[in-house]
PDB file of N, CA and C in Angstrom:
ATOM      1  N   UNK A   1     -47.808  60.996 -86.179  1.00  0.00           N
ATOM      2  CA  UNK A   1     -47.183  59.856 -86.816  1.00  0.00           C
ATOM      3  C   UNK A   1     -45.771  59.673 -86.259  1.00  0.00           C
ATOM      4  N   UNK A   2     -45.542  58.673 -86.144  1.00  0.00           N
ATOM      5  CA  UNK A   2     -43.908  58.049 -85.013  1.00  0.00           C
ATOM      6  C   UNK A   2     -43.123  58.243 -86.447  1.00  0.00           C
ATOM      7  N   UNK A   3     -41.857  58.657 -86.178  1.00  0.00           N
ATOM      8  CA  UNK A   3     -41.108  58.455 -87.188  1.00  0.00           C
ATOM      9  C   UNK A   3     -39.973  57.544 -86.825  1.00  0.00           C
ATOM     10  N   UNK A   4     -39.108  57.085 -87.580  1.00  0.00           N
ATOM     11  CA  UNK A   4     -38.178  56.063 -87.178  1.00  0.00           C
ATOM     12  C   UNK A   4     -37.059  56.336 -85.815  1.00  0.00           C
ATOM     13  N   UNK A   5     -36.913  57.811 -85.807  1.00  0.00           N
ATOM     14  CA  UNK A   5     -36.266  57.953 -84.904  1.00  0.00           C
ATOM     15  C   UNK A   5     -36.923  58.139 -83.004  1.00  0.00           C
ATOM     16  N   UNK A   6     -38.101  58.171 -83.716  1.00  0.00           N
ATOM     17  CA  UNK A   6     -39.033  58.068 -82.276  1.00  0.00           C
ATOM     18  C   UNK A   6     -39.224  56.680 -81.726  1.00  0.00           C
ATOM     19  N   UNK A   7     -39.433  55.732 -82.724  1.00  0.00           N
ATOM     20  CA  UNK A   7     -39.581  54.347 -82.513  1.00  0.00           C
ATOM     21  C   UNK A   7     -38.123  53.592 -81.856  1.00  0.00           C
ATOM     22  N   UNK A   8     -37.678  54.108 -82.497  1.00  0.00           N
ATOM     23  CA  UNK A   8     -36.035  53.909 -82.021  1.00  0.00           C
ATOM     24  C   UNK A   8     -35.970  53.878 -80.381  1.00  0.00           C
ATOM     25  N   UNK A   9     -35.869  55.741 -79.807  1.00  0.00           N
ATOM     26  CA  UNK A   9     -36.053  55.917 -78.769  1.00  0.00           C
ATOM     27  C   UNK A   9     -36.967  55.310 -78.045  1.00  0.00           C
ATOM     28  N   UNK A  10     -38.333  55.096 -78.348  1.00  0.00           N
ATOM     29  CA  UNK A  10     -39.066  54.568 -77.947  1.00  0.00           C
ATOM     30  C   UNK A  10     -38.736  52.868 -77.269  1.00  0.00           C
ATOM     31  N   UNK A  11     -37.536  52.162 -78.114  1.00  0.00           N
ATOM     32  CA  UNK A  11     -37.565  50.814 -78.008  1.00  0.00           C
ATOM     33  C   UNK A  11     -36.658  50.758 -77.229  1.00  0.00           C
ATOM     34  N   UNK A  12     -35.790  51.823 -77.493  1.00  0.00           N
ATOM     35  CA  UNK A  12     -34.293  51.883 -76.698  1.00  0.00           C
ATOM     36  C   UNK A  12     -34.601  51.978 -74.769  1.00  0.00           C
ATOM     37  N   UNK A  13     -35.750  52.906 -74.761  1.00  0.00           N
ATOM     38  CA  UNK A  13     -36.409  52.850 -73.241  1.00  0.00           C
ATOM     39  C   UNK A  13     -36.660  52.109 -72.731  1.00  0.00           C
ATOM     40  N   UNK A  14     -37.455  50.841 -73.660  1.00  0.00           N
ATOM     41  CA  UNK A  14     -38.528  50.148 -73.110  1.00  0.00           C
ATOM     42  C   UNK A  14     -37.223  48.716 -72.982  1.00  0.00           C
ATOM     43  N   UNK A  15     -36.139  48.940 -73.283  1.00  0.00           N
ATOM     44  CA  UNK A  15     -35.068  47.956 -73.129  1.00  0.00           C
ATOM     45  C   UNK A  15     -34.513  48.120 -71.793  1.00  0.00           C
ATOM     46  N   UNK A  16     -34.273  49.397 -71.593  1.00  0.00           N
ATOM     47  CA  UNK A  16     -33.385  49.851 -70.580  1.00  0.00           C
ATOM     48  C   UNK A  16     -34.405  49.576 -69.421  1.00  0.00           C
ATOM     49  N   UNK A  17     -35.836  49.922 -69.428  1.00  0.00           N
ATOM     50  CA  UNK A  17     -36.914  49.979 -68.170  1.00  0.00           C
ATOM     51  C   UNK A  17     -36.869  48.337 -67.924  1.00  0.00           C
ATOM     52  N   UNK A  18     -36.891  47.359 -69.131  1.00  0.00           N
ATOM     53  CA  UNK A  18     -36.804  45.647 -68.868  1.00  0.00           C
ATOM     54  C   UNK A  18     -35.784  45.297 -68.141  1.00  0.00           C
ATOM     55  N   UNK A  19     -34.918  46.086 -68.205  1.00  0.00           N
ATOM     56  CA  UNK A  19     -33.646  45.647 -67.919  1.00  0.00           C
ATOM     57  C   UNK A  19     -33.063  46.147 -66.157  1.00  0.00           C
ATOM     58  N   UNK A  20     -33.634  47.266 -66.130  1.00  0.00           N
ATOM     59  CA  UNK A  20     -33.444  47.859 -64.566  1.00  0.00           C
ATOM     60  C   UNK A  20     -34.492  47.232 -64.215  1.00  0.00           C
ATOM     61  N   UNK A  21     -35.817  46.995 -64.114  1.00  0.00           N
ATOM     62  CA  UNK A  21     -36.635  45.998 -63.959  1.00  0.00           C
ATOM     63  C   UNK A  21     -36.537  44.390 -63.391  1.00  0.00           C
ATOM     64  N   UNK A  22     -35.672  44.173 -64.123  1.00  0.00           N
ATOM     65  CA  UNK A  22     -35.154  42.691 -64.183  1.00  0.00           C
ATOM     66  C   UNK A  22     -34.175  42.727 -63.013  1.00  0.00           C
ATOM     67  N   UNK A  23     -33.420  43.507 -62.816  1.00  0.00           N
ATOM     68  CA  UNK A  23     -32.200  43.782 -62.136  1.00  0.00           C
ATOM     69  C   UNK A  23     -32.778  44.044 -60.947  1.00  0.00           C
ATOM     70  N   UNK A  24     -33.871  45.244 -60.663  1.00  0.00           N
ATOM     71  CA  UNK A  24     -34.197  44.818 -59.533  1.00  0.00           C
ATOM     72  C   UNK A  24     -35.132  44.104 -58.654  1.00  0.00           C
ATOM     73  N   UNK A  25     -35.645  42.976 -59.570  1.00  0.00           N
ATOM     74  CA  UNK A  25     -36.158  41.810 -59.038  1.00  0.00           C
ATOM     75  C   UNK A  25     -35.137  40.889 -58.583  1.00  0.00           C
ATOM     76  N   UNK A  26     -34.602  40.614 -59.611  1.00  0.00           N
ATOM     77  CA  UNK A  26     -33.298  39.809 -58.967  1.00  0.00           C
ATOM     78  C   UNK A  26     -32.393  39.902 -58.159  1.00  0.00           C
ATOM     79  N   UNK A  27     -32.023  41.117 -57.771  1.00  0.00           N
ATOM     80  CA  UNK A  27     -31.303  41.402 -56.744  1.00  0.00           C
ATOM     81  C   UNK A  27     -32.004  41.451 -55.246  1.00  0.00           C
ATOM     82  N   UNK A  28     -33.779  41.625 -55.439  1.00  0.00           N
ATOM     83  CA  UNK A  28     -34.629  41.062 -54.624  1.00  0.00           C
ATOM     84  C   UNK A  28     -34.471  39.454 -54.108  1.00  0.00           C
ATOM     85  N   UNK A  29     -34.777  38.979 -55.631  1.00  0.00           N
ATOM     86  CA  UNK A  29     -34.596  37.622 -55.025  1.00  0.00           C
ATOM     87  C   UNK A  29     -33.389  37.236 -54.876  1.00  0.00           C
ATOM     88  N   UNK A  30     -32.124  37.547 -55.160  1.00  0.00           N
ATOM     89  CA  UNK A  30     -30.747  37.312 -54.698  1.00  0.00           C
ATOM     90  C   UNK A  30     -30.691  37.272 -52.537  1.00  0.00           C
ATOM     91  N   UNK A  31     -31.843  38.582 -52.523  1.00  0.00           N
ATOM     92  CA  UNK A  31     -31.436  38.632 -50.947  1.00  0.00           C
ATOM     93  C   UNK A  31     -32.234  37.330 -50.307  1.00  0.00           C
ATOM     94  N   UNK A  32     -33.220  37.534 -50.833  1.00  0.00           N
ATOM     95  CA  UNK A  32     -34.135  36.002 -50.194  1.00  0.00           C
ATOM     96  C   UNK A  32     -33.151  34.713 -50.514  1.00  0.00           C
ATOM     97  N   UNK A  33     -32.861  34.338 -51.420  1.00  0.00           N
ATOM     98  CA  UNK A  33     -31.806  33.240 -51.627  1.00  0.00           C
ATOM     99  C   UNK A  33     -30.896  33.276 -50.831  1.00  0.00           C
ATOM    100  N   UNK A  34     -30.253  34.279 -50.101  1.00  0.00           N
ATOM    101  CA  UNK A  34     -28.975  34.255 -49.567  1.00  0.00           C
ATOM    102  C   UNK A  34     -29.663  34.006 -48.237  1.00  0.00           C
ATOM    103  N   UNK A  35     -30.784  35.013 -47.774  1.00  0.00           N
ATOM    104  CA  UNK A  35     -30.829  34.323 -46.326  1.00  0.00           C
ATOM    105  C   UNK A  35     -31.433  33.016 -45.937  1.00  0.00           C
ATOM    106  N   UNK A  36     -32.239  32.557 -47.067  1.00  0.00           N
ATOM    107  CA  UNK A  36     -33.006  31.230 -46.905  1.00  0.00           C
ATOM    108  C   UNK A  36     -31.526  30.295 -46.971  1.00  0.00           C
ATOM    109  N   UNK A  37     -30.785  30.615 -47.872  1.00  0.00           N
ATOM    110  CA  UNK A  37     -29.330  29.402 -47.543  1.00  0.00           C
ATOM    111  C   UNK A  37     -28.495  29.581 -46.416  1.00  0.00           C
ATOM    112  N   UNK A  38     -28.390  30.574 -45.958  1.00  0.00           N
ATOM    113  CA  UNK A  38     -27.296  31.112 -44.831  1.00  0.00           C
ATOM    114  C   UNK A  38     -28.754  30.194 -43.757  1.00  0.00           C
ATOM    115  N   UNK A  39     -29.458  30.617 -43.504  1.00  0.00           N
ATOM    116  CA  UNK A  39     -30.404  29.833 -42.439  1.00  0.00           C
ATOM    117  C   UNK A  39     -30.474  27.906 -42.763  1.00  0.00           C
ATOM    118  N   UNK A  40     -30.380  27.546 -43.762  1.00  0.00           N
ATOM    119  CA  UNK A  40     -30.646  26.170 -44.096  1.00  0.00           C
ATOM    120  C   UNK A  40     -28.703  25.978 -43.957  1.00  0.00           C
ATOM    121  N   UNK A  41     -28.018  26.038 -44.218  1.00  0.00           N
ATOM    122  CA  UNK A  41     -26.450  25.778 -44.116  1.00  0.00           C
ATOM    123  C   UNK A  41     -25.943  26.318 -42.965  1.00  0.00           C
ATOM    124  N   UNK A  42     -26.364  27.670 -42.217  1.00  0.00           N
ATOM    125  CA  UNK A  42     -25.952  27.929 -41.099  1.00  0.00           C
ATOM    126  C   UNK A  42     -24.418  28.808 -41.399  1.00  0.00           C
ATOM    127  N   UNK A  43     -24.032  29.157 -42.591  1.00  0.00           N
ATOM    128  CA  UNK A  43     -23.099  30.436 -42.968  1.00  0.00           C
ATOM    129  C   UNK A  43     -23.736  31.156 -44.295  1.00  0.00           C
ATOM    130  N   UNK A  44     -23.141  31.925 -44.405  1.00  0.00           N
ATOM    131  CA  UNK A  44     -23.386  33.059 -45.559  1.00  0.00           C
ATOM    132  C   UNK A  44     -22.399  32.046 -47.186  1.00  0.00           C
ATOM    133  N   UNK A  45     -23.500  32.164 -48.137  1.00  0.00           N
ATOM    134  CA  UNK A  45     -23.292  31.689 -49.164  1.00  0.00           C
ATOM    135  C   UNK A  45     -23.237  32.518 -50.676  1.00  0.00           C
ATOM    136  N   UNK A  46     -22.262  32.032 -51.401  1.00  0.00           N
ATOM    137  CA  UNK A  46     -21.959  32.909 -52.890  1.00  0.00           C
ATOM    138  C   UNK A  46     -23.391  31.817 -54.146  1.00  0.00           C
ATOM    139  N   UNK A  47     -23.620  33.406 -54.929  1.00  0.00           N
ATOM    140  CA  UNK A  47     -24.455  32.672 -55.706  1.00  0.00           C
ATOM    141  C   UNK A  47     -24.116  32.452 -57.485  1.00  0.00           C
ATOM    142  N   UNK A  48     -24.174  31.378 -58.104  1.00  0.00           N
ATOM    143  CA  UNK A  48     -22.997  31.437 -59.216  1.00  0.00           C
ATOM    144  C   UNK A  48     -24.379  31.227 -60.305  1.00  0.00           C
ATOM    145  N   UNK A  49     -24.036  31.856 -61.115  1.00  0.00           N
ATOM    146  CA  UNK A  49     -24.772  31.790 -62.491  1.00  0.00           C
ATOM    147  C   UNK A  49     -24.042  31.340 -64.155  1.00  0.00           C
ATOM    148  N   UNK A  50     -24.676  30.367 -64.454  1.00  0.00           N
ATOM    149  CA  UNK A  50     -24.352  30.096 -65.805  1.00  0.00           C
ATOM    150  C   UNK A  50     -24.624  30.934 -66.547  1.00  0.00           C
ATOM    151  N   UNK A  51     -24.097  31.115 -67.780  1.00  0.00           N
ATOM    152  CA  UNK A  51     -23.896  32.201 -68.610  1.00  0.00           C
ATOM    153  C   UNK A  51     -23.657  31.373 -70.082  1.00  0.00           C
ATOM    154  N   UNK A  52     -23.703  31.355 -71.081  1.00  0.00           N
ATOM    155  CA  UNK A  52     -23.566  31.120 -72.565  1.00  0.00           C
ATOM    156  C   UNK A  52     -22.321  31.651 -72.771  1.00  0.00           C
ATOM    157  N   UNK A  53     -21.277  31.258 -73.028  1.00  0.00           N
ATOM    158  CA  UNK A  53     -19.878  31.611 -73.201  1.00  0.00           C
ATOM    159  C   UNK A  53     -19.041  31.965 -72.243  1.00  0.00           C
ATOM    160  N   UNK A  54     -19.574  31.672 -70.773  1.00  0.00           N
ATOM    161  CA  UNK A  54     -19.036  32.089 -70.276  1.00  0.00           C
ATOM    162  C   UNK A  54     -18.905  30.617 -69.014  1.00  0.00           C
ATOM    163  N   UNK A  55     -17.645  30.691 -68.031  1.00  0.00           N
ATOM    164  CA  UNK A  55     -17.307  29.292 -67.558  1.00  0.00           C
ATOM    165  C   UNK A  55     -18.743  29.674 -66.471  1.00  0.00           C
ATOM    166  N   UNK A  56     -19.138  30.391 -65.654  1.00  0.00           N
ATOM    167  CA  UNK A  56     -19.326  31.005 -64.483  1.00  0.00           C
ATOM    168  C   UNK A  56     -19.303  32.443 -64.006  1.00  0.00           C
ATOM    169  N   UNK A  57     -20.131  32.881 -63.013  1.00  0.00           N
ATOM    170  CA  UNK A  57     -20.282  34.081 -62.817  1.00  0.00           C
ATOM    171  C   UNK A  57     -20.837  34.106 -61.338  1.00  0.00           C
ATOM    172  N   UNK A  58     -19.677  34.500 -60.479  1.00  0.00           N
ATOM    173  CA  UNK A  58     -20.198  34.356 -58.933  1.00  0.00           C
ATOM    174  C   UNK A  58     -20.317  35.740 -58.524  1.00  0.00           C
ATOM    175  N   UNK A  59     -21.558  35.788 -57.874  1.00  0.00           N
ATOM    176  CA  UNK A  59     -22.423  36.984 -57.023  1.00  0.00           C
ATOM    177  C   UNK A  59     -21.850  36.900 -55.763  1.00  0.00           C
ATOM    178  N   UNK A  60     -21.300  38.354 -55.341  1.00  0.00           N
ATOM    179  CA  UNK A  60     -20.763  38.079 -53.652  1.00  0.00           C
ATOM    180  C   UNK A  60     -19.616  37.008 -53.855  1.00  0.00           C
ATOM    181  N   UNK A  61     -18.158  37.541 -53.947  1.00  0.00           N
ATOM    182  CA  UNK A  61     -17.180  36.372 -54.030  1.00  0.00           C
ATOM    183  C   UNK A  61     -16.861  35.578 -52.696  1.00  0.00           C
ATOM    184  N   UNK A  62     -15.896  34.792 -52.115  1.00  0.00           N
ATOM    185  CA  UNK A  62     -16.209  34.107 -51.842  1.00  0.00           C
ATOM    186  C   UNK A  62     -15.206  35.631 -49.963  1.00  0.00           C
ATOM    187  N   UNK A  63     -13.887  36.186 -50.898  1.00  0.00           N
ATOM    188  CA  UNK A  63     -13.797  37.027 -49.796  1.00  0.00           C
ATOM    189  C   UNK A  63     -14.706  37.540 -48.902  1.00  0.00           C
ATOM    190  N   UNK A  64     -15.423  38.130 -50.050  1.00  0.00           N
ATOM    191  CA  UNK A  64     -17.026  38.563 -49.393  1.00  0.00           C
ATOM    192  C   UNK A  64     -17.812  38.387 -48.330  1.00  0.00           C
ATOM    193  N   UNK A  65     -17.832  37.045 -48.985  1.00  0.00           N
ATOM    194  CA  UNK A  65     -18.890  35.855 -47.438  1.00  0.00           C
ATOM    195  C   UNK A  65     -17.987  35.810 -46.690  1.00  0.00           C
ATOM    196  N   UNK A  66     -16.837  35.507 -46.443  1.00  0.00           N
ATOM    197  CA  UNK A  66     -15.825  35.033 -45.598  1.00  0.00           C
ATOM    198  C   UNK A  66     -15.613  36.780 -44.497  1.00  0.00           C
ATOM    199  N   UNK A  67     -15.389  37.412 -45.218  1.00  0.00           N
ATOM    200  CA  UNK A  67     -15.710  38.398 -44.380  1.00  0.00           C
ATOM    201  C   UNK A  67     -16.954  39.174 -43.901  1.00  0.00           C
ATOM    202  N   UNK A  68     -17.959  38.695 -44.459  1.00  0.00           N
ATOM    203  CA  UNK A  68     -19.215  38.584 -43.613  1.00  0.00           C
ATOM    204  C   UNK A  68     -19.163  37.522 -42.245  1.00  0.00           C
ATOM    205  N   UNK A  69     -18.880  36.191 -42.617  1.00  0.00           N
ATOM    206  CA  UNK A  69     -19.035  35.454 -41.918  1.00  0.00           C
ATOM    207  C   UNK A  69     -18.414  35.649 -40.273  1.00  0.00           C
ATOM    208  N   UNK A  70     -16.854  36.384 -40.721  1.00  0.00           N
ATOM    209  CA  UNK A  70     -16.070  36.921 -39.472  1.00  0.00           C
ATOM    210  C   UNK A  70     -16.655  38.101 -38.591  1.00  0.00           C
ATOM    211  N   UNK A  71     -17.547  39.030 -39.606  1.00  0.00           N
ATOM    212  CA  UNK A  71     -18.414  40.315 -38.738  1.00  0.00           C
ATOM    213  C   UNK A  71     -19.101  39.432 -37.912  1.00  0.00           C
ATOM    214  N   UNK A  72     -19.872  38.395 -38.468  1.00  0.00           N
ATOM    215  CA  UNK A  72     -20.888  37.985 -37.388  1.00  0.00           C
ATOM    216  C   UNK A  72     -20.327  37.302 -36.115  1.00  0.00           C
ATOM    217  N   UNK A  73     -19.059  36.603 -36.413  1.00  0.00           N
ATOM    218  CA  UNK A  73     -18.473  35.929 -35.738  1.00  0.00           C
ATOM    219  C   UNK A  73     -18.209  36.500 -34.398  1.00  0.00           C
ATOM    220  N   UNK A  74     -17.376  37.619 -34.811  1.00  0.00           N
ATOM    221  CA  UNK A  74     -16.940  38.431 -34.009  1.00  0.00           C
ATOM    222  C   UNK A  74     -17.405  39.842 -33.914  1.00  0.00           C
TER     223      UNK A  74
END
């Protein structure tokens, strides 16, 4: 029989496994997004996400790309 503190743990896992889960799909598809735009625009691009209370949330700032863009350059 589960007792409350097993169920607990139990839910607390199955949050954390959704969640690294999630994270690394998306950071999957973060890489496909970046090279399908860097190939369709022809430079390396930042990816910004809306958020609920929040203004914005940019992936890879913009230093970032900009100093990607100069490795390749040069």
């Amino acid at each position: 029989m589960n007792t409350p503190e097993s169920d607990m743990e139990q839910a607390k896992f199955a949050r954390e496994w959704v969640r690294a889960h999630a994270a690394k799909k998306m950071a999957k598809y973060e890489k496909k997004l970046r090279r399908a735009a860097k190939d369709f625009f022809g430079h390396p691009v930042s990816i910004a996400y809306v958020k609920p209370g929040v203004m914005f949330e940019i992936k890879g700032t913009v230093e970032k790309t900009q100093a990607a863009a100069e490795r390749e350059k040069g």
